[in-house]
N, C-alpha and C. Protein backbone atom coordinates (compact mmCIF):
# COMPACT_ATOMS: atom_id res chain seq x y z
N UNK A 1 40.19 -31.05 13.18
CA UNK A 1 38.79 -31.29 13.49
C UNK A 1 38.23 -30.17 14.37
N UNK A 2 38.99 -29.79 15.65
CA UNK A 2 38.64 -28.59 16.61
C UNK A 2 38.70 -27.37 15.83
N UNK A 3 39.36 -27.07 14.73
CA UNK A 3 39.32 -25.66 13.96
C UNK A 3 38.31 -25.91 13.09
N UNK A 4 37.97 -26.44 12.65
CA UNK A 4 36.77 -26.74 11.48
C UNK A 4 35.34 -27.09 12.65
N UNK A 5 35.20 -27.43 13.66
CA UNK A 5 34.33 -27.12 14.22
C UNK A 5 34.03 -25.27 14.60
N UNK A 6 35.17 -25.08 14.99
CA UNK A 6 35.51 -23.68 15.77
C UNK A 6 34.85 -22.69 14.68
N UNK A 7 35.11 -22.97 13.66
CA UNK A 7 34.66 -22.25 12.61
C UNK A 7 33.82 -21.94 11.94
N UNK A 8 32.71 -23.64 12.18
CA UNK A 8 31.39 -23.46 12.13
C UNK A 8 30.68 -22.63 12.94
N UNK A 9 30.79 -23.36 14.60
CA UNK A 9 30.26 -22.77 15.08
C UNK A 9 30.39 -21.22 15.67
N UNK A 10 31.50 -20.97 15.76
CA UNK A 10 31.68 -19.21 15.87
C UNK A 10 30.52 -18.46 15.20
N UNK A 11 30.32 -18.62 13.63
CA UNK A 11 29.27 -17.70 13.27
C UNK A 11 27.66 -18.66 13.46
N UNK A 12 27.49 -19.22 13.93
CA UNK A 12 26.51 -19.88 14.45
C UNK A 12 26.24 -19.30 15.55
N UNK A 13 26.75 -18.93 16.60
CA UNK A 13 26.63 -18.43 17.80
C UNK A 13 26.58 -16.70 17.52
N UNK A 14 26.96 -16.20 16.84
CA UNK A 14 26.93 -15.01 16.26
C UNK A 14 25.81 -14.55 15.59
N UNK A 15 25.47 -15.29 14.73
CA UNK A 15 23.90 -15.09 14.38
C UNK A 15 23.09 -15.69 15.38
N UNK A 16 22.61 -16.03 16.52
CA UNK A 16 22.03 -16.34 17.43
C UNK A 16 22.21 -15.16 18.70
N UNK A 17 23.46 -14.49 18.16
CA UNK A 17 23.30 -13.55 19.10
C UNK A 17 22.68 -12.60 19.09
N UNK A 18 22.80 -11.91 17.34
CA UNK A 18 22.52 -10.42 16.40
C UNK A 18 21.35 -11.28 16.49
N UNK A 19 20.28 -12.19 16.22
CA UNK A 19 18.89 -12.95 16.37
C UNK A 19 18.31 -12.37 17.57
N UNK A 20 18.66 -12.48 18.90
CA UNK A 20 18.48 -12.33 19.98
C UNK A 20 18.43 -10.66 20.08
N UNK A 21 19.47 -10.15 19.92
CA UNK A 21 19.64 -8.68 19.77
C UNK A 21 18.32 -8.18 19.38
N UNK A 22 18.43 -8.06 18.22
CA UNK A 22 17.26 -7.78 16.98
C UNK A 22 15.66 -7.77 17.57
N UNK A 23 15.53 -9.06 18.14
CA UNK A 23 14.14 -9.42 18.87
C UNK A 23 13.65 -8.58 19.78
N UNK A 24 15.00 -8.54 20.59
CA UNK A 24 14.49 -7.77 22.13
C UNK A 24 14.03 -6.47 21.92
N UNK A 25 14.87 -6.08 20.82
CA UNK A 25 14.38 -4.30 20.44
C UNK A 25 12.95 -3.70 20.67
N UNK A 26 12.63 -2.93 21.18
CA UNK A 26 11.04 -2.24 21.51
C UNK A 26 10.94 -2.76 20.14
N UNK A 27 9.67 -2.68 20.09
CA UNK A 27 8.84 -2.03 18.59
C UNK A 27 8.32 -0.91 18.47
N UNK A 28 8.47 0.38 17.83
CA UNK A 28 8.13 1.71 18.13
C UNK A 28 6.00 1.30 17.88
N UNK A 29 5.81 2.08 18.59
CA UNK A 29 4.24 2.25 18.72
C UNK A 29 3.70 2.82 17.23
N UNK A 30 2.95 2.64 16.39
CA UNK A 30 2.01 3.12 15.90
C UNK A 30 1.55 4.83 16.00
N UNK A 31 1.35 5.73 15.47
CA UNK A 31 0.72 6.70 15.66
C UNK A 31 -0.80 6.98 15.20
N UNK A 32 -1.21 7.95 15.69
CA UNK A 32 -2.70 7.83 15.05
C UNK A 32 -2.93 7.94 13.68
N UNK A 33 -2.21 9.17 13.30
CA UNK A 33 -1.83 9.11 12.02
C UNK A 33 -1.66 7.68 11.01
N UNK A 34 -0.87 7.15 11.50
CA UNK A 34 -0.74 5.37 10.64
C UNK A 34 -1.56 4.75 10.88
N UNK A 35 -1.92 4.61 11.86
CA UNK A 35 -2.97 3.62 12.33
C UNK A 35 -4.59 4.01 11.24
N UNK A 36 -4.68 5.83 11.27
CA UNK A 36 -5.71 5.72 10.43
C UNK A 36 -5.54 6.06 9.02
N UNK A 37 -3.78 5.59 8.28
CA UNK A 37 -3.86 5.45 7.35
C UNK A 37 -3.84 4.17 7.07
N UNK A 38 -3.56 3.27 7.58
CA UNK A 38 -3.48 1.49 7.21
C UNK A 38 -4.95 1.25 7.09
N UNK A 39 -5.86 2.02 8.02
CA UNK A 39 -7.53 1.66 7.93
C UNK A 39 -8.07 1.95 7.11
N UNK A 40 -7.65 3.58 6.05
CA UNK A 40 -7.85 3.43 4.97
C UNK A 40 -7.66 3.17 3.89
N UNK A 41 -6.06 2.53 4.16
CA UNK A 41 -6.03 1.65 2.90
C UNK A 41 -7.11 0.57 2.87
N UNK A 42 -7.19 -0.42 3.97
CA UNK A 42 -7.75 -1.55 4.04
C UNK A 42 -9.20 -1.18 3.13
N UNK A 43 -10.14 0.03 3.77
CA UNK A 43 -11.18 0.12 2.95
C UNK A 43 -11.01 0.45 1.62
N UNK A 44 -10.17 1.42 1.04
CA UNK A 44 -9.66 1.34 -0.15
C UNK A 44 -9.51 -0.28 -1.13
N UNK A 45 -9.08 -0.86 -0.37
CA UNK A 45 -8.81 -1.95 -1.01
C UNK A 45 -9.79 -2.78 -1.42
N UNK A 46 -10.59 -2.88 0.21
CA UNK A 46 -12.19 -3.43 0.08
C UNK A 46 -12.90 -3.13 -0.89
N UNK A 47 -13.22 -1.88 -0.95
CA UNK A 47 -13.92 -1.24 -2.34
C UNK A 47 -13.79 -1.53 -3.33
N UNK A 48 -11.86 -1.41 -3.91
CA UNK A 48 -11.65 -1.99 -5.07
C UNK A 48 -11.90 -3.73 -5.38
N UNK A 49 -12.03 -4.23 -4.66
CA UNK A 49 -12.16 -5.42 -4.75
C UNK A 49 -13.81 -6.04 -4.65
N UNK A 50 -14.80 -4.98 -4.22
CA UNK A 50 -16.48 -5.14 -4.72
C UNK A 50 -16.69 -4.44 -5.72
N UNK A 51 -16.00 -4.38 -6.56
CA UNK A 51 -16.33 -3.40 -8.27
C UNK A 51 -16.82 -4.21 -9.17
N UNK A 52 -17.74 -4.13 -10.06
CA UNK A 52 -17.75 -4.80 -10.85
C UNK A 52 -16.95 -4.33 -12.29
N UNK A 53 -17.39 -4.99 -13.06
CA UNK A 53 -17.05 -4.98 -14.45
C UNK A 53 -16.88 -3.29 -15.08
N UNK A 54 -18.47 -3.01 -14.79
CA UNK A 54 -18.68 -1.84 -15.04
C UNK A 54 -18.07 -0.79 -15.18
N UNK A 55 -18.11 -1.00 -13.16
CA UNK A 55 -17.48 0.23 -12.35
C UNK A 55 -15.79 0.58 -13.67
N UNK A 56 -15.24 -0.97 -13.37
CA UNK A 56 -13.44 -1.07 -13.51
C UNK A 56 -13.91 0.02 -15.01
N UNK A 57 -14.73 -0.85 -15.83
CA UNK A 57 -14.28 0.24 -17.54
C UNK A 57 -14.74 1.32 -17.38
N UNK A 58 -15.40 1.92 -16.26
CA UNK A 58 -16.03 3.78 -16.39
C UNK A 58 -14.76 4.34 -15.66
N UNK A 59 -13.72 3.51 -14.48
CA UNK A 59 -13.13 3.94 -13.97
C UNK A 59 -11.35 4.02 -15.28
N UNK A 60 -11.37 2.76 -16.11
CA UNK A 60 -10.35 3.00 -16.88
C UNK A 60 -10.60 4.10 -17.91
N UNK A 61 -11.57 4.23 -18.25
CA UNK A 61 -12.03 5.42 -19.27
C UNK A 61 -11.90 6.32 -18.70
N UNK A 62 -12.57 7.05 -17.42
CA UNK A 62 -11.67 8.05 -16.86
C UNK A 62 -10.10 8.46 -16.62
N UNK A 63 -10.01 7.29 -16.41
CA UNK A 63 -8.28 7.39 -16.52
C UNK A 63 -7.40 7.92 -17.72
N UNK A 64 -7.93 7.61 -18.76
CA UNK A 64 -7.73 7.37 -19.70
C UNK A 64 -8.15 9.05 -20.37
N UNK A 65 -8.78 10.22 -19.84
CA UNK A 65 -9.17 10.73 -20.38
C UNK A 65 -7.95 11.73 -20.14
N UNK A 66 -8.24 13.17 -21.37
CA UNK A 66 -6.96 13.79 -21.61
C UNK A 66 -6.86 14.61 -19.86
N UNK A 67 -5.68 15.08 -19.58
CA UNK A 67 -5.52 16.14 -18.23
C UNK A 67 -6.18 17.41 -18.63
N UNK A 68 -6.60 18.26 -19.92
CA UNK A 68 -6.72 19.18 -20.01
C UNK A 68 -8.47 19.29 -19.49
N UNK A 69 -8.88 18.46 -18.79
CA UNK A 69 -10.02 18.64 -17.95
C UNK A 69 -11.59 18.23 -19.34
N UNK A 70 -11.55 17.94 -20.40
CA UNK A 70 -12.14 17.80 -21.35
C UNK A 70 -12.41 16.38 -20.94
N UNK A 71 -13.77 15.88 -20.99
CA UNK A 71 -13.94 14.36 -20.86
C UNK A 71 -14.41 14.06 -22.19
N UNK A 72 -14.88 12.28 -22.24
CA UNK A 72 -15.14 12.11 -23.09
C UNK A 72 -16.88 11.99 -23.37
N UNK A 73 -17.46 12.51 -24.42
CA UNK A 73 -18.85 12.61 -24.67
C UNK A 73 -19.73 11.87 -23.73
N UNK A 74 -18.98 10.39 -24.04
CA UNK A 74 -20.56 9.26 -23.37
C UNK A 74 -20.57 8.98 -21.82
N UNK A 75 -19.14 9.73 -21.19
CA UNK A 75 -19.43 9.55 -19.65
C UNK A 75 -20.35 10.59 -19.00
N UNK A 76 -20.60 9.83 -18.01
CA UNK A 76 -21.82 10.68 -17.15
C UNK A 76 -21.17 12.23 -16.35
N UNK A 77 -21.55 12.76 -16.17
CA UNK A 77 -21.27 14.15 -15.65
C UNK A 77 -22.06 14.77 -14.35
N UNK A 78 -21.31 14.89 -13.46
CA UNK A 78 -22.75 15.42 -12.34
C UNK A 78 -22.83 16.81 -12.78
N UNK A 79 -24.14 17.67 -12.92
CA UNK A 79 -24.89 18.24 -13.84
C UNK A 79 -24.24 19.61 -12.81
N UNK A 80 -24.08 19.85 -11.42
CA UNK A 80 -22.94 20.98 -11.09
C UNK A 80 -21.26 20.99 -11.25
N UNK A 81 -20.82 20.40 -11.76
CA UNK A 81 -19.85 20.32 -12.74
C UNK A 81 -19.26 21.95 -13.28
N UNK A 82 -19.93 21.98 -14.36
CA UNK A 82 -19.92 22.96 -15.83
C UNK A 82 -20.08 24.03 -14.29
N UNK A 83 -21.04 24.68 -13.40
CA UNK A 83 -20.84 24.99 -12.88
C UNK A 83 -19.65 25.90 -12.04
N UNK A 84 -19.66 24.93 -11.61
CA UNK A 84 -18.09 25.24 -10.74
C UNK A 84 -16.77 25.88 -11.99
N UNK A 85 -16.52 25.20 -12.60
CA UNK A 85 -15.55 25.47 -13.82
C UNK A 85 -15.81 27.43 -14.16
N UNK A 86 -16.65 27.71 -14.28
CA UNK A 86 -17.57 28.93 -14.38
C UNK A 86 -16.96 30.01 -13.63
């Protein structure tokens, strides 16, 4: 009965210890750097999540278009574009 207790509780008290351990540890600080990349994820996210319908199929059609920089006819183009390419 005393070894079959002993045995439970040994690693019972062991994980309560590495528990305890673990906790006390600092938590390293944040840098500015992270701090103002988590903020822009968050707005990132925000954004994607006020899109409508629209936005999502002009944004999958872009996606969707070839890499060799060629779009497709019916999307919109800002008119300095062709420009720059030049």
């Amino acid at each position: 009965m005393m070894k079959q207790l002993t045995s439970m509780l040994l690693p019972a008290v062991f994980v309560v210890v590495a528990s305890s351990i673990a906790y006390a540890q600092p938590k390293p600080k944040m840098t500015a750097d992270e701090q103002a990349l988590i903020a822009l994820d968050k707005q990132w996210t925000a954004a994607e999540l006020r899109l409508n319908d629209d936005d999502r199929k002009t944004i999958d059609r872009r996606h969707d278009a070839p890499r060799d920089g060629q779009r497709e006819a019916n999307l919109p183009q800002h008119p300095r574009v062709g420009e720059a390419r030049q």
